[in-house]
N, C-alpha and C. Protein backbone atom coordinates (compact mmCIF):
# COMPACT_ATOMS: atom_id res chain seq x y z
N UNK A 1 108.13 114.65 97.62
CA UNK A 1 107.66 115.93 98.13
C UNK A 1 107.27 116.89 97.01
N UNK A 2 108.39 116.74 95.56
CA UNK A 2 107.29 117.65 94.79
C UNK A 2 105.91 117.74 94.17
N UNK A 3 105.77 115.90 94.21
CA UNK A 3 104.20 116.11 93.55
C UNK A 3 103.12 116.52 95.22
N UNK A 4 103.87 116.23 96.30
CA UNK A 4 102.84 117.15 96.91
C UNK A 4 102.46 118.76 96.53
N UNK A 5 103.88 119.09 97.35
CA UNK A 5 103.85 121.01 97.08
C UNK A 5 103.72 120.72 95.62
N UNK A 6 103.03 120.48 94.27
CA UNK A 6 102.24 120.92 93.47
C UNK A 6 101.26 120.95 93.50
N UNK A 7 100.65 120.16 94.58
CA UNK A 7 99.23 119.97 94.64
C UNK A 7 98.52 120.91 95.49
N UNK A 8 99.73 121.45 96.74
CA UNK A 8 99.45 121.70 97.91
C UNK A 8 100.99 122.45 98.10
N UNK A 9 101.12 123.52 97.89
CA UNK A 9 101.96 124.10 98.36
C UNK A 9 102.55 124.54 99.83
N UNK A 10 101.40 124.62 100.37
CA UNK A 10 101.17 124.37 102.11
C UNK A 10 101.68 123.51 102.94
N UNK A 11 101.49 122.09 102.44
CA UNK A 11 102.10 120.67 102.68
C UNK A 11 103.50 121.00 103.58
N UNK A 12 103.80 120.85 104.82
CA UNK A 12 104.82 120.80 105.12
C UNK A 12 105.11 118.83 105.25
N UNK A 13 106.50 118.69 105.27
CA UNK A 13 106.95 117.31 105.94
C UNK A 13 108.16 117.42 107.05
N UNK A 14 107.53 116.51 108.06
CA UNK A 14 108.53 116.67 109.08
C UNK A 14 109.63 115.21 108.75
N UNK A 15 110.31 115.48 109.13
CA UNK A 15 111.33 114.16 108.11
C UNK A 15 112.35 114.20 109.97
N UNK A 16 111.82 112.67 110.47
CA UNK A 16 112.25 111.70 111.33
C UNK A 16 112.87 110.67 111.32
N UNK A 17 114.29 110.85 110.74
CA UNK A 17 114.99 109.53 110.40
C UNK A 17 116.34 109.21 111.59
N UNK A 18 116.28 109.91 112.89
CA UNK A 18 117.19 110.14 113.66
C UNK A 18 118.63 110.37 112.91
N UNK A 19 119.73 109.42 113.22
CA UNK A 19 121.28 109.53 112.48
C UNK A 19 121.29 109.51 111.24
N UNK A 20 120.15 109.16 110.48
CA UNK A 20 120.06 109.14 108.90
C UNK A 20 119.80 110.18 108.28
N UNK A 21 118.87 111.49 109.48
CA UNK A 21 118.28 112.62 108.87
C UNK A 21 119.74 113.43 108.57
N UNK A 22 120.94 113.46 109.00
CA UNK A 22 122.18 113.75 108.99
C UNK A 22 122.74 113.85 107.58
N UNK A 23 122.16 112.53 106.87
CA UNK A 23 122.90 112.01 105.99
C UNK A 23 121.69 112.31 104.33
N UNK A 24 120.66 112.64 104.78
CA UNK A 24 119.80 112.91 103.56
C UNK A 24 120.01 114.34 103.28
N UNK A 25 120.44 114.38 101.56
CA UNK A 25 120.02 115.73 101.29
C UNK A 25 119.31 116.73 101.30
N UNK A 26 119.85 118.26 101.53
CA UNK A 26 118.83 119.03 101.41
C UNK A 26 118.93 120.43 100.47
N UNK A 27 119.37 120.13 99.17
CA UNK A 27 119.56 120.96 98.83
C UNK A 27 118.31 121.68 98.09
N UNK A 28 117.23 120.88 98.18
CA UNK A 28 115.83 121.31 97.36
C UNK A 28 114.95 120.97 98.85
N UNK A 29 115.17 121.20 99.61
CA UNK A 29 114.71 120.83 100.94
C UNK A 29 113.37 121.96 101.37
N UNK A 30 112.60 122.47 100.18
CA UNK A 30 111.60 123.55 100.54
C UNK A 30 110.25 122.79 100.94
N UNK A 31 109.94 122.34 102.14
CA UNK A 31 108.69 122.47 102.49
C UNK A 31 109.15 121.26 103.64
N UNK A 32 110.04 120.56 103.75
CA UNK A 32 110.60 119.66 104.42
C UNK A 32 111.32 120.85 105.67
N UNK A 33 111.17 120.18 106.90
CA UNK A 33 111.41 120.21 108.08
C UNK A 33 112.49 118.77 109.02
N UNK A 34 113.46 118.99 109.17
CA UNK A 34 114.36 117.91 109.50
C UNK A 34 114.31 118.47 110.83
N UNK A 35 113.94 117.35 111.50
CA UNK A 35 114.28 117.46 113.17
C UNK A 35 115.32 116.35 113.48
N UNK A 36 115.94 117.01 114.58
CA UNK A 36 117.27 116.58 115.22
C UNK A 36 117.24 115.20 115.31
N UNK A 37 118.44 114.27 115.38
CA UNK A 37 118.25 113.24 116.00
C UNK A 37 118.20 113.32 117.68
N UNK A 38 117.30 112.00 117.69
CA UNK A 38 116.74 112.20 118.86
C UNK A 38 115.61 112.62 119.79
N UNK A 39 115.03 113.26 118.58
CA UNK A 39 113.47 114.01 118.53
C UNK A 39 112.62 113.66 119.16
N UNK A 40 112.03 113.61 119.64
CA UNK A 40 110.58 112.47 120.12
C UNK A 40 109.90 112.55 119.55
N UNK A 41 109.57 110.90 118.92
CA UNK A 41 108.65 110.56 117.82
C UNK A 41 106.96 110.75 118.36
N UNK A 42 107.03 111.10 119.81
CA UNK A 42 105.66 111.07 120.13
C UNK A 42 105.19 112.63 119.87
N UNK A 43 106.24 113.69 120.35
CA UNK A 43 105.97 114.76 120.15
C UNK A 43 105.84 115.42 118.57
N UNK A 44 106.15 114.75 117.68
CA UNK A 44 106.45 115.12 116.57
C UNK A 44 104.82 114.34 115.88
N UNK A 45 104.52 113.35 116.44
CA UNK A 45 103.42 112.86 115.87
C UNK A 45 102.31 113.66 116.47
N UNK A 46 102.28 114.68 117.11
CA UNK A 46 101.44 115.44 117.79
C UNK A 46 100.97 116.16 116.29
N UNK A 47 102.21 116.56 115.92
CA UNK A 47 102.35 117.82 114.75
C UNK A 47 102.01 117.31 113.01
N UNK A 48 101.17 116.00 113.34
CA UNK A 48 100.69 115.84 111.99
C UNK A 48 100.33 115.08 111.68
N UNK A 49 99.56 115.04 110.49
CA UNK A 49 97.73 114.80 109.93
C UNK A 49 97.91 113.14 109.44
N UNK A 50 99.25 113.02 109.12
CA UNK A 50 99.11 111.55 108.16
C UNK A 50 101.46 111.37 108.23
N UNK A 51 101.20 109.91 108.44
CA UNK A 51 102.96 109.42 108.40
C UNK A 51 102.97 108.98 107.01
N UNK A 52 104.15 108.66 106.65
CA UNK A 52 104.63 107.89 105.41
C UNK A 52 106.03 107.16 105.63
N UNK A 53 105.94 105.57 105.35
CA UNK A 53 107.20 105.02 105.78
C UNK A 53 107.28 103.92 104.47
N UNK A 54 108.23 105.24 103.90
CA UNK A 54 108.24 104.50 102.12
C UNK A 54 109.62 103.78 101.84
N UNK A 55 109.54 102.53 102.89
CA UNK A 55 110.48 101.77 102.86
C UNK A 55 110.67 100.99 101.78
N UNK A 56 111.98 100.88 101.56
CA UNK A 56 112.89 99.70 100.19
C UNK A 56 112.99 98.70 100.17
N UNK A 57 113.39 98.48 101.97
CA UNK A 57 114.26 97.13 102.07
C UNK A 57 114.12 97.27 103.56
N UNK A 58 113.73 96.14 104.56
CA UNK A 58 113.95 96.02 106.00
C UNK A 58 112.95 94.51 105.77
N UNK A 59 113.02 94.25 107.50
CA UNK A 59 112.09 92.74 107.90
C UNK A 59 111.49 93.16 108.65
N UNK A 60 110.93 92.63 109.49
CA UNK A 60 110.23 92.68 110.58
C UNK A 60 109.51 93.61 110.62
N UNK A 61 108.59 93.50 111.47
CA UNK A 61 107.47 94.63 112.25
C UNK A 61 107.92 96.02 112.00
N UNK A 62 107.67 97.25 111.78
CA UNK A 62 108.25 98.10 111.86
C UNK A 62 107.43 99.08 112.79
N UNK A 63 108.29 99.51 113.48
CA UNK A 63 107.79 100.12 115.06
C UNK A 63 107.09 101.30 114.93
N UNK A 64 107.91 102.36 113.92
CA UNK A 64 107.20 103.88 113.14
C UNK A 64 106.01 103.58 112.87
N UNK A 65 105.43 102.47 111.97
CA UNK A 65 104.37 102.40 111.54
C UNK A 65 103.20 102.25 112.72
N UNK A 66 103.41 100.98 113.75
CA UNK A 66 103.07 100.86 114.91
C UNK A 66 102.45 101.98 115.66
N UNK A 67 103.41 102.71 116.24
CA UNK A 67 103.70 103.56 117.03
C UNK A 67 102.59 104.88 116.04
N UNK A 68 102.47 105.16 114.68
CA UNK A 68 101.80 105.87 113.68
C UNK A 68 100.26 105.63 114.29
N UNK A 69 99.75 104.14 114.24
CA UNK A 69 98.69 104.10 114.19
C UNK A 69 98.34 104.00 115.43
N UNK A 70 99.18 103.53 116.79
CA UNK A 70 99.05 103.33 117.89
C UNK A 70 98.52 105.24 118.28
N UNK A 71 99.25 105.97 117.56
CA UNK A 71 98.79 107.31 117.79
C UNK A 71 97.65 108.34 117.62
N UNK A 72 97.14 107.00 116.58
CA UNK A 72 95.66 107.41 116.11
C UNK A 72 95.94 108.46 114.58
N UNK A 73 96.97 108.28 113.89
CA UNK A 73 97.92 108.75 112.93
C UNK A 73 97.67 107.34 111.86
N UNK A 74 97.00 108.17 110.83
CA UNK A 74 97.00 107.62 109.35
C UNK A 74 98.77 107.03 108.85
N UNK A 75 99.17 106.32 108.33
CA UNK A 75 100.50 105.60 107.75
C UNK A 75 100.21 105.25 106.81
N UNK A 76 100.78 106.05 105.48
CA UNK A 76 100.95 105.62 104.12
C UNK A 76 102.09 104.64 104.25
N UNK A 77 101.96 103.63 103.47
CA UNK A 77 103.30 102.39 103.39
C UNK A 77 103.32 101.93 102.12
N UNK A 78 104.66 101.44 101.96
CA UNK A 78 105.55 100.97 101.11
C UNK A 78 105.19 99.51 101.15
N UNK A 79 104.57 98.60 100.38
CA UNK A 79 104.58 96.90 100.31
C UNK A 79 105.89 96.84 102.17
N UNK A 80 106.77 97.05 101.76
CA UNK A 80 107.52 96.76 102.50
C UNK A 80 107.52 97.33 103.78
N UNK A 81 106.97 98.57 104.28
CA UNK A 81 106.73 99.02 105.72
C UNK A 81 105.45 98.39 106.33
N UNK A 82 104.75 97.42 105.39
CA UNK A 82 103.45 96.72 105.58
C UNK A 82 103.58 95.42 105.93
N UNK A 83 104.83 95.52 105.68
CA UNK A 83 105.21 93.69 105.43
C UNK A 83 105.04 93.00 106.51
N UNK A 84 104.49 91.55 106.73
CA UNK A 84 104.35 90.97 107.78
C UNK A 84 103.09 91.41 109.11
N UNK A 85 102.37 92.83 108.63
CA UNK A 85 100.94 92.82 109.66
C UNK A 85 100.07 92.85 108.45
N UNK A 86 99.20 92.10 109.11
CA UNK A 86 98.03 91.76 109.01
C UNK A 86 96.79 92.70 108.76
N UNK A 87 96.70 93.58 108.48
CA UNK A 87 96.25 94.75 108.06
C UNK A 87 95.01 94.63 107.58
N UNK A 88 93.62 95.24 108.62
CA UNK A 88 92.53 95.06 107.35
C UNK A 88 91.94 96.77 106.52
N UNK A 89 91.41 95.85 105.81
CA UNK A 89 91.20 96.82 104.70
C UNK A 89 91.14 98.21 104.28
N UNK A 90 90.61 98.81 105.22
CA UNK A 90 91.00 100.26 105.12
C UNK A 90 92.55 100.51 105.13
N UNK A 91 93.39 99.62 106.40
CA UNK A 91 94.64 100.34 106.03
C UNK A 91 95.39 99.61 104.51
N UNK A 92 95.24 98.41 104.02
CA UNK A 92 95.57 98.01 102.91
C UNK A 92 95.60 99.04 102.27
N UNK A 93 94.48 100.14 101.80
CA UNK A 93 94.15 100.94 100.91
C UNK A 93 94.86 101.88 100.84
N UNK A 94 96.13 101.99 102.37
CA UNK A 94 97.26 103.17 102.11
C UNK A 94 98.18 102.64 102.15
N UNK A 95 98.44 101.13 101.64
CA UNK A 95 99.77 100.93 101.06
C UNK A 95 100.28 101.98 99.14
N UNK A 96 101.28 102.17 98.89
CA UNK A 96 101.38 102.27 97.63
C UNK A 96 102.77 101.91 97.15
N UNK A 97 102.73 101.12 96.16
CA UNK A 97 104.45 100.59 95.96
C UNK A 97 104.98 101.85 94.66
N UNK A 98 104.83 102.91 94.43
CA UNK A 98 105.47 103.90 93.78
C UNK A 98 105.02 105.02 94.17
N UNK A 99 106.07 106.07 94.09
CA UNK A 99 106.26 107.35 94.56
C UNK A 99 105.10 108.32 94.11
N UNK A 100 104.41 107.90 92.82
CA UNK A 100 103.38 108.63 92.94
C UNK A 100 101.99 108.06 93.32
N UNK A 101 102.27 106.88 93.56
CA UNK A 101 101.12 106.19 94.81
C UNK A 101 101.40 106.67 95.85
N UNK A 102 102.32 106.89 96.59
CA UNK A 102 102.39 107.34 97.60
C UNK A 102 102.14 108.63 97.90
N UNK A 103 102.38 109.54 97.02
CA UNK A 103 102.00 110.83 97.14
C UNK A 103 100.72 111.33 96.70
N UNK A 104 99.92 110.32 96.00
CA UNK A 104 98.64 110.44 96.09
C UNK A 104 97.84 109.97 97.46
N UNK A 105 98.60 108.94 97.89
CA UNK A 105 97.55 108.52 99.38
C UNK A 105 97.77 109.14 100.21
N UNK A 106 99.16 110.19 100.56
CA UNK A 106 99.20 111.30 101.23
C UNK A 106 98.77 112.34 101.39
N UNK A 107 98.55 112.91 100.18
CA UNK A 107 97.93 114.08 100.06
C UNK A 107 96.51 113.62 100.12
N UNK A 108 95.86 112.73 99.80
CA UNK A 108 94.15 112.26 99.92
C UNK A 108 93.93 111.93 101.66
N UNK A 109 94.99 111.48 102.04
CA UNK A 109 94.87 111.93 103.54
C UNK A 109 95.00 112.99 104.26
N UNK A 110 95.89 113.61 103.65
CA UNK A 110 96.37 115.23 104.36
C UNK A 110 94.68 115.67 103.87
N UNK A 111 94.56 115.78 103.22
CA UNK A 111 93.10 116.92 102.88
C UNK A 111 91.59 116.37 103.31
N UNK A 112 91.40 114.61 102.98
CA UNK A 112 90.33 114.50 103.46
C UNK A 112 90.10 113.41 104.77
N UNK A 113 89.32 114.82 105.50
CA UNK A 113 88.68 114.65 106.90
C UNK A 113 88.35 113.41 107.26
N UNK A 114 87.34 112.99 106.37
CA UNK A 114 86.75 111.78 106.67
C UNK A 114 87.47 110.48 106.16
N UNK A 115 88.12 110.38 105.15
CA UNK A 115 89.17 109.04 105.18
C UNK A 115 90.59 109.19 105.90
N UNK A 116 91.15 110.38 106.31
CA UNK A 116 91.49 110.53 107.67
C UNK A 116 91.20 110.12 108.68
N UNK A 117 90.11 110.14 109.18
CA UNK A 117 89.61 109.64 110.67
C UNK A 117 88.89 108.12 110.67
N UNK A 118 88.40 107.89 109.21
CA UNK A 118 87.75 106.35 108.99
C UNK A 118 89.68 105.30 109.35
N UNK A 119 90.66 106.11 108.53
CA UNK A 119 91.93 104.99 108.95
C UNK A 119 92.50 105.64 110.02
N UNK A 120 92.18 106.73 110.78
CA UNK A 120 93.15 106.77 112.03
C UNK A 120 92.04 105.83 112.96
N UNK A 121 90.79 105.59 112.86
CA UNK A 121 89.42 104.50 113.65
C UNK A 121 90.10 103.21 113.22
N UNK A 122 90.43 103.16 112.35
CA UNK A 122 91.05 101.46 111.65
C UNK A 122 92.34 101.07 112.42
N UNK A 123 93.17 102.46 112.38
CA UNK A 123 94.72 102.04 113.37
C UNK A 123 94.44 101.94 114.79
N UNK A 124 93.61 102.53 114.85
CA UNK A 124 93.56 102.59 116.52
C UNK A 124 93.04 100.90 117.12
N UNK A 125 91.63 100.65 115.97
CA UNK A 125 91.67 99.67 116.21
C UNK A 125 92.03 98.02 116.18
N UNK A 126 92.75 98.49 114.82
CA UNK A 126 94.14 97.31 114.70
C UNK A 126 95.05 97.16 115.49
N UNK A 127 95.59 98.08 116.49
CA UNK A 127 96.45 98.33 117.32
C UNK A 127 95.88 97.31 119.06
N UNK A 128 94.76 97.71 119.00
CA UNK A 128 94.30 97.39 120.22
C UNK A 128 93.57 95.72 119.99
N UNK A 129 93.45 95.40 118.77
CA UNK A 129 92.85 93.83 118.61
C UNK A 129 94.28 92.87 118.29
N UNK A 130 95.69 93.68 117.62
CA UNK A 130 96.94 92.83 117.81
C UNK A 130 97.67 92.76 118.78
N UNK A 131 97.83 94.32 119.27
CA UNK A 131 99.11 94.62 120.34
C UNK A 131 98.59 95.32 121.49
N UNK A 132 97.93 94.70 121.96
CA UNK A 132 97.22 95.32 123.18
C UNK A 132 98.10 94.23 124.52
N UNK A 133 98.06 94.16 125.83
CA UNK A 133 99.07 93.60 126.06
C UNK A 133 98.31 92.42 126.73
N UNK A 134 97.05 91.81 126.44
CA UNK A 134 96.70 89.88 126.63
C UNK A 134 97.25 89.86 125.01
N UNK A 135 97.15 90.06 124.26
CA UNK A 135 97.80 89.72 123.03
C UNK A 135 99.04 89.41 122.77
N UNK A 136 99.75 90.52 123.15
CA UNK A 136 101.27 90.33 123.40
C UNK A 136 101.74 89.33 124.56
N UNK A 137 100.71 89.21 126.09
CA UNK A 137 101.07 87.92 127.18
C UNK A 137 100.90 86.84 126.28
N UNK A 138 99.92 86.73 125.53
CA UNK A 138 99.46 85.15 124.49
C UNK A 138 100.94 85.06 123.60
N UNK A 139 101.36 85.68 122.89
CA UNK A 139 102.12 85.29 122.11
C UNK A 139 103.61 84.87 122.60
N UNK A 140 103.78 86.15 123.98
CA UNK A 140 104.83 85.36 124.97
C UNK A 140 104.68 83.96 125.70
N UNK A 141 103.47 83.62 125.83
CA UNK A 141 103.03 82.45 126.58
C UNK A 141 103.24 81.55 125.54
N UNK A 142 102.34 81.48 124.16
CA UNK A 142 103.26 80.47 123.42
C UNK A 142 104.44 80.13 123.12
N UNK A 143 105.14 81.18 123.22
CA UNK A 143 106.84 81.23 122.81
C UNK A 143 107.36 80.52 124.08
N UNK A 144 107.06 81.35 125.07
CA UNK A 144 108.04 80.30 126.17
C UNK A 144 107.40 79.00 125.97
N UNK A 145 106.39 78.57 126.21
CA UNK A 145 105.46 76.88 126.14
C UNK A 145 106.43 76.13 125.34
N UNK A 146 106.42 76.97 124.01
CA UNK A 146 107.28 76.28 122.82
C UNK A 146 108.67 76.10 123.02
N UNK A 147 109.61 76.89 123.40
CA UNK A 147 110.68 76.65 123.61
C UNK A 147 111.02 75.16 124.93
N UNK A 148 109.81 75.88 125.87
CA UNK A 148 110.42 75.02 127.20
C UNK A 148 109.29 73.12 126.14
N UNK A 149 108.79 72.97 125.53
CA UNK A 149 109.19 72.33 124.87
C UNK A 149 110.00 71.54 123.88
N UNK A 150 110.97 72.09 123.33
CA UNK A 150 111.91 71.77 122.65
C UNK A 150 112.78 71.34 123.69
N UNK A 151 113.19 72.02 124.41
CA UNK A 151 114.27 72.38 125.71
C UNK A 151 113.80 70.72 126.33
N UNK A 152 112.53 70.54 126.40
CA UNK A 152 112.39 68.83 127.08
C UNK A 152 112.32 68.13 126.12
N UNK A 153 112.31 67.95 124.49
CA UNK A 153 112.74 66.79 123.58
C UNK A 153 114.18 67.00 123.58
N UNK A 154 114.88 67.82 123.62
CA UNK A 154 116.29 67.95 123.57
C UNK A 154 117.00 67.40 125.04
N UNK A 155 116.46 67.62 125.69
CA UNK A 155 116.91 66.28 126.75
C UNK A 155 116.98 64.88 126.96
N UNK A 156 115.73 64.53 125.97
CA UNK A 156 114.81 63.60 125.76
C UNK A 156 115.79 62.48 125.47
């Protein structure tokens, strides 16, 4: 947050970590906004220009990010909040694996209009060519196929 507010003193951050926001400091907490746990992540994504999910360490899909672009909301990411989708190129371009990568692809989103709306056009439509729901029936349809296959060699 400080190499933003140097750039951009204006810059607010809304900081959505539910039971964790509890547990992060705030003793330099000037331009940061902590909402409650429990918040609604939809209402809160109403209230701003670009996400950031500058994860360390997790697996799987991560739903914030999802749910970011499903909103038509730019998502700066961490190698690791990226991990495992398939991502084309425009959003590649807002991964950053250090803190001042990241606060450069934030603030180049917070301010400009047009690579703003070129990757919230990219999420929207990554969203709707992976997780749209014949996409999601296909991938359930293979999974059960596959299992209730195994399920008949294991009888076998």
């Amino acid at each position: 947050m400080p190499r933003l507010r140097a750039r951009n003193p204006q810059i607010r951050c809304l900081v959505l970590a539910g039971e964790a926001a509890s547990r992060l400091p705030r003793g330099n907490a000037e331009g940061l906004v902590f909402l409650e746990a429990g918040a609604d992540p939809v209402a809160a994504l109403e209230k701003v220009r670009v996400t950031v999910a500058p994860l360390r360490y997790g697996s799987g899909l991560k739903g914030r990010v999802l749910q970011s672009l499903a909103a038509g909301i730019p998502c700066v990411c961490s190698p690791v909040a990226a991990e495992g989708l398939p991502l084309p190129p425009a959003l590649e371009a807002c991964i950053g694996s250090t803190p001042p990568r990241l606060a450069e692809l934030m603030l180049r989103l917070h301010e400009d209009e047009a690579e703003n709306a070129a990757c919230a056009a990219a999420g929207l439509s990554f969203i709707a060519g992976h997780f749209d729901s014949k996409s999601i029936d296909g991938a359930l349809a293979r999974l059960l196929h596959l299992s209730g296959a195994e399920a008949l060699a294991a009888e076998a």
